[in-house]
C-alpha atoms as a PDB file:
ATOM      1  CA  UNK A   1       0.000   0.000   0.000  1.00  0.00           C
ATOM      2  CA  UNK A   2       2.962   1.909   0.845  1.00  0.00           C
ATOM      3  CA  UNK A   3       4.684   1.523  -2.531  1.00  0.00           C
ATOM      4  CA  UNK A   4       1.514   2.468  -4.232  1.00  0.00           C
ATOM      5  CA  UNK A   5       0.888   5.632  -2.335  1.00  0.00           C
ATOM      6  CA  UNK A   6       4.758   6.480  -3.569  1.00  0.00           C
ATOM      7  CA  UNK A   7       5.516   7.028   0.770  1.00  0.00           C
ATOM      8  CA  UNK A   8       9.171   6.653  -0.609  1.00  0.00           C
ATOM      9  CA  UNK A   9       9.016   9.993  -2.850  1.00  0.00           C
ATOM     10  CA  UNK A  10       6.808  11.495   0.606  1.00  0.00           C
ATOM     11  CA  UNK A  11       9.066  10.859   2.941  1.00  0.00           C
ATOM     12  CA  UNK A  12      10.590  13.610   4.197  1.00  0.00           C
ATOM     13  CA  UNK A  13       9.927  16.210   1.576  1.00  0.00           C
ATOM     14  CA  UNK A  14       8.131  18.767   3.463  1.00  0.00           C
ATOM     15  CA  UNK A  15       9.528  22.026   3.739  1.00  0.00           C
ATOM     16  CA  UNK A  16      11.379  22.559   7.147  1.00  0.00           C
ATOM     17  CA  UNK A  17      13.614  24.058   9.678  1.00  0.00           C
ATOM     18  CA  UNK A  18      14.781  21.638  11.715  1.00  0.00           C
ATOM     19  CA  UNK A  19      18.436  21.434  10.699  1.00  0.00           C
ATOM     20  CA  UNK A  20      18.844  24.848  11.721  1.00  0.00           C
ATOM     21  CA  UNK A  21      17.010  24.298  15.153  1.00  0.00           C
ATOM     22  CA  UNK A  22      17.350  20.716  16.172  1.00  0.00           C
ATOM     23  CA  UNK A  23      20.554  18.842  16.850  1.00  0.00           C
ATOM     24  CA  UNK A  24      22.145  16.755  14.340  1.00  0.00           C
ATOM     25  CA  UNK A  25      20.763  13.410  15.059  1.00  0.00           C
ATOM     26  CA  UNK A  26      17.061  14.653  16.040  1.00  0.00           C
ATOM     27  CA  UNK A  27      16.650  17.146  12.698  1.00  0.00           C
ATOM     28  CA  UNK A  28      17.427  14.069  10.529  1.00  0.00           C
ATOM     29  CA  UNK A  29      14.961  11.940  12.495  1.00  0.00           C
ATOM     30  CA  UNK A  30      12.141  15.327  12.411  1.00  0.00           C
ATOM     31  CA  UNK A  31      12.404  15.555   9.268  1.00  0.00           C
ATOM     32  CA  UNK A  32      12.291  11.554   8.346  1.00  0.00           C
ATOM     33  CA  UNK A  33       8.800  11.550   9.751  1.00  0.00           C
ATOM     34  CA  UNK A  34       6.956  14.611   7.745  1.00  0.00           C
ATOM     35  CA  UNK A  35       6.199  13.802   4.579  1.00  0.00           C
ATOM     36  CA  UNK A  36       4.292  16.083   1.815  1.00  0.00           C
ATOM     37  CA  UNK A  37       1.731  15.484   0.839  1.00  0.00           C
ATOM     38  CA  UNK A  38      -0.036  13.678   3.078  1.00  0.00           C
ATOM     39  CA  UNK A  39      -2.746  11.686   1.647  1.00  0.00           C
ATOM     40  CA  UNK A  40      -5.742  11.854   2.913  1.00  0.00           C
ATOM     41  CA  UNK A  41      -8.425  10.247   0.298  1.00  0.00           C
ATOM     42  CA  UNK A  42      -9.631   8.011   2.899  1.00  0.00           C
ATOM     43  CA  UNK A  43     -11.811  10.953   4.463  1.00  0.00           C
ATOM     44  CA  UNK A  44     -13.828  11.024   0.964  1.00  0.00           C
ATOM     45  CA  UNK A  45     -14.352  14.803   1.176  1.00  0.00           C
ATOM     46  CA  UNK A  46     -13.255  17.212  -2.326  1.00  0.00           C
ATOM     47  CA  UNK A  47     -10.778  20.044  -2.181  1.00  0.00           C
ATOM     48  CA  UNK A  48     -13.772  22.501  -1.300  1.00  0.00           C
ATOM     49  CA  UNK A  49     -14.035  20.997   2.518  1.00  0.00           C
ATOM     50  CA  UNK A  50     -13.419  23.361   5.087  1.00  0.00           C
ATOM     51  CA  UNK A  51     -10.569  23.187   7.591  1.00  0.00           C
ATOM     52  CA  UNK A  52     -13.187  22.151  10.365  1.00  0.00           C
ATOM     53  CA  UNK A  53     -14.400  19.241   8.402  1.00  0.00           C
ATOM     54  CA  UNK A  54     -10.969  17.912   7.370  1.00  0.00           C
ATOM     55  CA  UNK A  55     -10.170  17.555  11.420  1.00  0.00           C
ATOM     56  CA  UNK A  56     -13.399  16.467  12.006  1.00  0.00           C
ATOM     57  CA  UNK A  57     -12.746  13.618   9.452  1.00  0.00           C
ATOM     58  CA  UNK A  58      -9.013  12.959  10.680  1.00  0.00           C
ATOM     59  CA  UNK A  59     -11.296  12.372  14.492  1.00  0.00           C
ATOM     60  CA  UNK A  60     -13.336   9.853  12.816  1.00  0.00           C
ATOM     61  CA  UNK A  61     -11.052   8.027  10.961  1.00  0.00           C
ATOM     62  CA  UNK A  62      -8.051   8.294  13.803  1.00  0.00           C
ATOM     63  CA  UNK A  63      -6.469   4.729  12.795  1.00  0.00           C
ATOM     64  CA  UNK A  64      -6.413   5.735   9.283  1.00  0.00           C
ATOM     65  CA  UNK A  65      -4.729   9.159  10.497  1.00  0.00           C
ATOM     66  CA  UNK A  66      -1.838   7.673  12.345  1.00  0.00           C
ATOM     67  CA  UNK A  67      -1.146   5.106   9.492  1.00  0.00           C
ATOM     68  CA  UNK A  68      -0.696   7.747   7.320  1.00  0.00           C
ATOM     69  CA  UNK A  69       1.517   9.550   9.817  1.00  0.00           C
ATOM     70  CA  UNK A  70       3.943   6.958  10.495  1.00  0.00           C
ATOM     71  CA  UNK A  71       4.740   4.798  13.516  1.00  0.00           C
ATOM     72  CA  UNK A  72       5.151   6.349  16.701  1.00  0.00           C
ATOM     73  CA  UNK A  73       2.377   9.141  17.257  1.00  0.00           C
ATOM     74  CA  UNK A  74       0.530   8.866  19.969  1.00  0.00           C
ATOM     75  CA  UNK A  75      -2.783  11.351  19.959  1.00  0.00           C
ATOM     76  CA  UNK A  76      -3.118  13.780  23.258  1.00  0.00           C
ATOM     77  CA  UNK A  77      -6.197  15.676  22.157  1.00  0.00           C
ATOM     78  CA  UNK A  78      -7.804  17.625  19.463  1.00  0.00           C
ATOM     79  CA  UNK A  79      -9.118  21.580  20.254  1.00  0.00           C
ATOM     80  CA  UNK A  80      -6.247  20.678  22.753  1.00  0.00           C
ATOM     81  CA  UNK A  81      -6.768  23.719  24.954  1.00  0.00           C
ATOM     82  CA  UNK A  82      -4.036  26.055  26.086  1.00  0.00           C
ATOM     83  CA  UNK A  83      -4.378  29.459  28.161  1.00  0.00           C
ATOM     84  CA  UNK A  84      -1.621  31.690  28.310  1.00  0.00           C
ATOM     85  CA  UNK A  85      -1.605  34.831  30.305  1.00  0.00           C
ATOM     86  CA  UNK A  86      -5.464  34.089  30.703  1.00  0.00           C
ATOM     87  CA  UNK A  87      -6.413  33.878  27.195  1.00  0.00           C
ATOM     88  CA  UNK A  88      -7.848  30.712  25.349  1.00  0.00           C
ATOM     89  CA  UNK A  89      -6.086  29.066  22.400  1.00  0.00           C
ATOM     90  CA  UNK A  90      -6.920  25.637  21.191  1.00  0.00           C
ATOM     91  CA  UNK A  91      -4.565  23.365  19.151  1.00  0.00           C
ATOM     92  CA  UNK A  92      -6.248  21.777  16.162  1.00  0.00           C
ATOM     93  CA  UNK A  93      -3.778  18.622  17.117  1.00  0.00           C
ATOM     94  CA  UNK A  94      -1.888  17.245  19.087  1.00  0.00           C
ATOM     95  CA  UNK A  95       0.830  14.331  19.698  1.00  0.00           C
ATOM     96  CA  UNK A  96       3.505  12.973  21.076  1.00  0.00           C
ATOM     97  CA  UNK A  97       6.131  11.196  19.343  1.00  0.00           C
ATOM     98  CA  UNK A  98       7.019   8.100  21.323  1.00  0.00           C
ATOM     99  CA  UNK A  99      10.527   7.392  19.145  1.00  0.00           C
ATOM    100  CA  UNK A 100      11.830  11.509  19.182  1.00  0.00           C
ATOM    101  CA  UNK A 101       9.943  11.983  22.739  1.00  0.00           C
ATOM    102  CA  UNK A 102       8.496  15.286  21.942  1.00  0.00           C
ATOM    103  CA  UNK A 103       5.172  16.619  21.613  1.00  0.00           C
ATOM    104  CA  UNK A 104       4.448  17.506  17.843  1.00  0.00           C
ATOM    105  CA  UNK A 105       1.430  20.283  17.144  1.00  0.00           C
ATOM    106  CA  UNK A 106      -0.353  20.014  14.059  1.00  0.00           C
ATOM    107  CA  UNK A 107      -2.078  22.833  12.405  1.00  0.00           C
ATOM    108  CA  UNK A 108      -4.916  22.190   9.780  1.00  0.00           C
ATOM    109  CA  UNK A 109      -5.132  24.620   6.845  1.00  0.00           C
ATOM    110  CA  UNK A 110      -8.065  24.398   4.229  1.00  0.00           C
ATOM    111  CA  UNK A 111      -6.429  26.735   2.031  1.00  0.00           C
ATOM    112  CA  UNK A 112      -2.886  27.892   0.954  1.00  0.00           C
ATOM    113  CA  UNK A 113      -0.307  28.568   3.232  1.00  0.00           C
ATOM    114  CA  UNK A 114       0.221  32.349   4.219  1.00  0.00           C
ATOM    115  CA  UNK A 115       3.355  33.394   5.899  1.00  0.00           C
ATOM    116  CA  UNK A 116       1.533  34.299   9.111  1.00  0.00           C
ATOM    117  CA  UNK A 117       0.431  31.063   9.837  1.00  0.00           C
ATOM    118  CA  UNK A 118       4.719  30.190  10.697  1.00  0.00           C
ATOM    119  CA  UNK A 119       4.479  33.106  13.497  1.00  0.00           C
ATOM    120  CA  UNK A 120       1.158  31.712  14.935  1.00  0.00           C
ATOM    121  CA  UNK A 121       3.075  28.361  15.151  1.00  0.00           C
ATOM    122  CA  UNK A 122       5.630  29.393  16.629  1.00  0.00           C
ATOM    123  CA  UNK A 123       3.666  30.848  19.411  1.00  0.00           C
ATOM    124  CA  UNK A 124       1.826  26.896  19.879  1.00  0.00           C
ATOM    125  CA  UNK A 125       5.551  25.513  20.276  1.00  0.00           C
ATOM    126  CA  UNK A 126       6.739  28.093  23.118  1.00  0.00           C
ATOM    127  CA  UNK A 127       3.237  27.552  24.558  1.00  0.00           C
ATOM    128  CA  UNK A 128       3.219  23.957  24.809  1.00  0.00           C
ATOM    129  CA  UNK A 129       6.902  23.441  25.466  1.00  0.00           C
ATOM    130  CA  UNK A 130       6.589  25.771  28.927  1.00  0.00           C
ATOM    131  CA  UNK A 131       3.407  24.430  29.732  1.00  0.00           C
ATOM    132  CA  UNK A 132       3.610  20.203  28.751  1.00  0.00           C
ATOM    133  CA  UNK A 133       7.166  19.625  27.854  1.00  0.00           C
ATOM    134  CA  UNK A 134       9.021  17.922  30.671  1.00  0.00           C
ATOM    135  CA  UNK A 135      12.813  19.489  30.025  1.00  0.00           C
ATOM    136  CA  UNK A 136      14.568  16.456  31.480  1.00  0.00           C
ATOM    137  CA  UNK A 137      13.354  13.778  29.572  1.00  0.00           C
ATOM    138  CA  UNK A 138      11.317  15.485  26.516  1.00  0.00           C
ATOM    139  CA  UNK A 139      13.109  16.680  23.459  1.00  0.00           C
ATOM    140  CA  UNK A 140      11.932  20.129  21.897  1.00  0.00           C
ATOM    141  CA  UNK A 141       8.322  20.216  20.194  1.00  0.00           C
ATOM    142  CA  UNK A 142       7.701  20.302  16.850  1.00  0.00           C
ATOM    143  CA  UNK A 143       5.256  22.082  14.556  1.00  0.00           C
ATOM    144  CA  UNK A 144       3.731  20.903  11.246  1.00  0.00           C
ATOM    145  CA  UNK A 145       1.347  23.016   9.361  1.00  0.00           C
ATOM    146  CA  UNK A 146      -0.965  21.396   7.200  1.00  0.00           C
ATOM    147  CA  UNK A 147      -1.965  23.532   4.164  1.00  0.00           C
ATOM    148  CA  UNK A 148      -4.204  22.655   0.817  1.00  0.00           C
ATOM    149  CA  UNK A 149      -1.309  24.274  -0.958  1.00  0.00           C
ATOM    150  CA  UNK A 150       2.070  26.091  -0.689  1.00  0.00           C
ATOM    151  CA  UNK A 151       4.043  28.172  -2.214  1.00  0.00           C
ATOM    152  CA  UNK A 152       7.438  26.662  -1.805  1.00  0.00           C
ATOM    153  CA  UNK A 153       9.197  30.111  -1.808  1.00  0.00           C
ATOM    154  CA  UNK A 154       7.038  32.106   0.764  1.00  0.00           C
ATOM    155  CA  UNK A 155       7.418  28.688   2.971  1.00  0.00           C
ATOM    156  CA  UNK A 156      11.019  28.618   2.894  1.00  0.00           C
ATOM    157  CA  UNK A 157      10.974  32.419   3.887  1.00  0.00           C
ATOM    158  CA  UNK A 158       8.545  31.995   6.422  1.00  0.00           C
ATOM    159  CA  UNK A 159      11.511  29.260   8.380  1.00  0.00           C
ATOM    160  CA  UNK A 160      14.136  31.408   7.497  1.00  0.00           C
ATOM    161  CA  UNK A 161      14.278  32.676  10.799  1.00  0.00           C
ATOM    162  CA  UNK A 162      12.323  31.077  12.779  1.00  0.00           C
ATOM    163  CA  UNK A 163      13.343  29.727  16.296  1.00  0.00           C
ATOM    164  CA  UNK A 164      11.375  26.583  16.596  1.00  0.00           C
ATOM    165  CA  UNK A 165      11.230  23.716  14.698  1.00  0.00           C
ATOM    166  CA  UNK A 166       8.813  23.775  12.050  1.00  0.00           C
ATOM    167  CA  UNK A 167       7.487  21.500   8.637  1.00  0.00           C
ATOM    168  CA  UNK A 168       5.240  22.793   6.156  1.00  0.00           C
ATOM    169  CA  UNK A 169       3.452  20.019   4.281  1.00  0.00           C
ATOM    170  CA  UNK A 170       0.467  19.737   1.827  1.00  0.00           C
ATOM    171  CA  UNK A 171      -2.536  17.128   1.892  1.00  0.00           C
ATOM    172  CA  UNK A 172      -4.615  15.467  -0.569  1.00  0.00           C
ATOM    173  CA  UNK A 173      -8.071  14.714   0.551  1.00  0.00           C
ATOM    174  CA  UNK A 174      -9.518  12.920  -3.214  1.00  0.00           C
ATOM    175  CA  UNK A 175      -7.210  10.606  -5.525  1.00  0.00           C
ATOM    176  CA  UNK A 176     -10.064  10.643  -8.565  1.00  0.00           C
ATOM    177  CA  UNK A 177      -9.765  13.000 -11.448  1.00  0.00           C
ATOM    178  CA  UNK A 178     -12.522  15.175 -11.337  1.00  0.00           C
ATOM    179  CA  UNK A 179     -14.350  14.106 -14.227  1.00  0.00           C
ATOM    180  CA  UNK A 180     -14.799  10.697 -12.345  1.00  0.00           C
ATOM    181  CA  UNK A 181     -15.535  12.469  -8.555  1.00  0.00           C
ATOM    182  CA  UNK A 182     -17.976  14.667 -10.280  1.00  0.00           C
ATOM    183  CA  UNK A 183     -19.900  11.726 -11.487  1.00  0.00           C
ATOM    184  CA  UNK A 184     -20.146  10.017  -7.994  1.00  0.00           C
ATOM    185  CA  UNK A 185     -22.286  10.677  -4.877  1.00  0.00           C
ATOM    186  CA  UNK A 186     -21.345  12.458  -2.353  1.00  0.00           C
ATOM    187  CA  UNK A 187     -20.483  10.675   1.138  1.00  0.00           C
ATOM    188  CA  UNK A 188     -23.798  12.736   2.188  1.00  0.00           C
ATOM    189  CA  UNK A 189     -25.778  11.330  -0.567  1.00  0.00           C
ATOM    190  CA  UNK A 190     -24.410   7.726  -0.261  1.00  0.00           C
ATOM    191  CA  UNK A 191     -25.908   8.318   3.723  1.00  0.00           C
ATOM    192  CA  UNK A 192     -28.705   9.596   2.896  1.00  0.00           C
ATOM    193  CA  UNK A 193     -29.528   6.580   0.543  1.00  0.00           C
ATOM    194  CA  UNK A 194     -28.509   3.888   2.989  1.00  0.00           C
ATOM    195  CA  UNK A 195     -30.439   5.498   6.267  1.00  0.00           C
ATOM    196  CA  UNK A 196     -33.543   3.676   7.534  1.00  0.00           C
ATOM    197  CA  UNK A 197     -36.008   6.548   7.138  1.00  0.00           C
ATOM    198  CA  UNK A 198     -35.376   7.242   3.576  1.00  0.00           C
ATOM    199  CA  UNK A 199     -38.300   6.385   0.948  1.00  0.00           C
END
């Protein structure tokens, strides 16, 4: 499934800063596990879903979720809530990596990426890394934004600078060419067929 899926040319070819931030052994093992794009055509929602309904569907089909991630997340919560200084943020997602021993916050995107969306990480990683990490025996946290799209340029400018470490990958929610996903029901449809109280 793997092979078919191409993981091999995935593997590791997000856009990130972790061989500027992380040590030498843990940026080569970061950046091993984030792969672009993900794929996630098991959800069976089209490139118009909204960034609520992509995590919703990630919720539902969890085992599906960490396959795609790789071996060695571990889910702590989703809307994981944080308050800092007395204000409420929540964390679309978040793990912890059981191999690099570090929490990992991921942050759903329905659209393209937009350089602010670095910055807002940035602020999840120093949040969660004062309030969870344990400094004796977890490593630094990581951040992956998940986008629609990118623009590999603005990305890489977006790291440039940036203090924490940081991926920036891309997702696939449909594998059919439109012309064939136009002429299919909808998961909605196909539910609305199959329930009880339908004529």
């Amino acid at each position: 499934m793997q092979i078919q899926n191409r993981l091999y040319e995935r593997q590791a070819a997000a856009l990130t800063n972790f061989a500027s931030v992380l040590p030498a052994p843990w940026s080569d093992l970061a950046r091993a596990l984030v792969k672009s794009p993900y794929n996630f055509d098991f959800l069976g929602i089209g490139p118009d879903a909204r960034e609520r309904e992509v995590e919703q569907g990630l919720l539902e089909h969890v085992r599906s979720f960490l396959l795609e991630l790789g071996a060695g997340f571990a889910l702590v919560g989703s809307q994981y809530h944080l308050d800092v200084g007395g204000d409420d943020f929540y964390l679309d997602l978040l793990f912890y990596h059981l191999v690099l021993r570090c929490y990992i916050v991921i942050d759903l995107k329905a659209g393209k990426f937009q350089p602010e969306y670095a910055g807002k990480m940035n602020f999840y990683l120093s949040a969660v890394d004062e309030q969870l990490r344990d400094p004796e025996h977890d490593q630094p946290s990581i951040g992956i934004l998940l986008c629609r799209d990118r623009n590999k340029l603005v990305a890489e400018y977006a790291l440039r600078d940036l203090a924490k470490p940081v991926g920036i990958s891309t997702y696939l929610t449909e594998t059919l060419p439109a012309t064939l996903a136009a002429a299919l029901p909808s998961t909605r449809q196909l539910e609305a067929e199959l329930t009880p109280d339908h004529p």
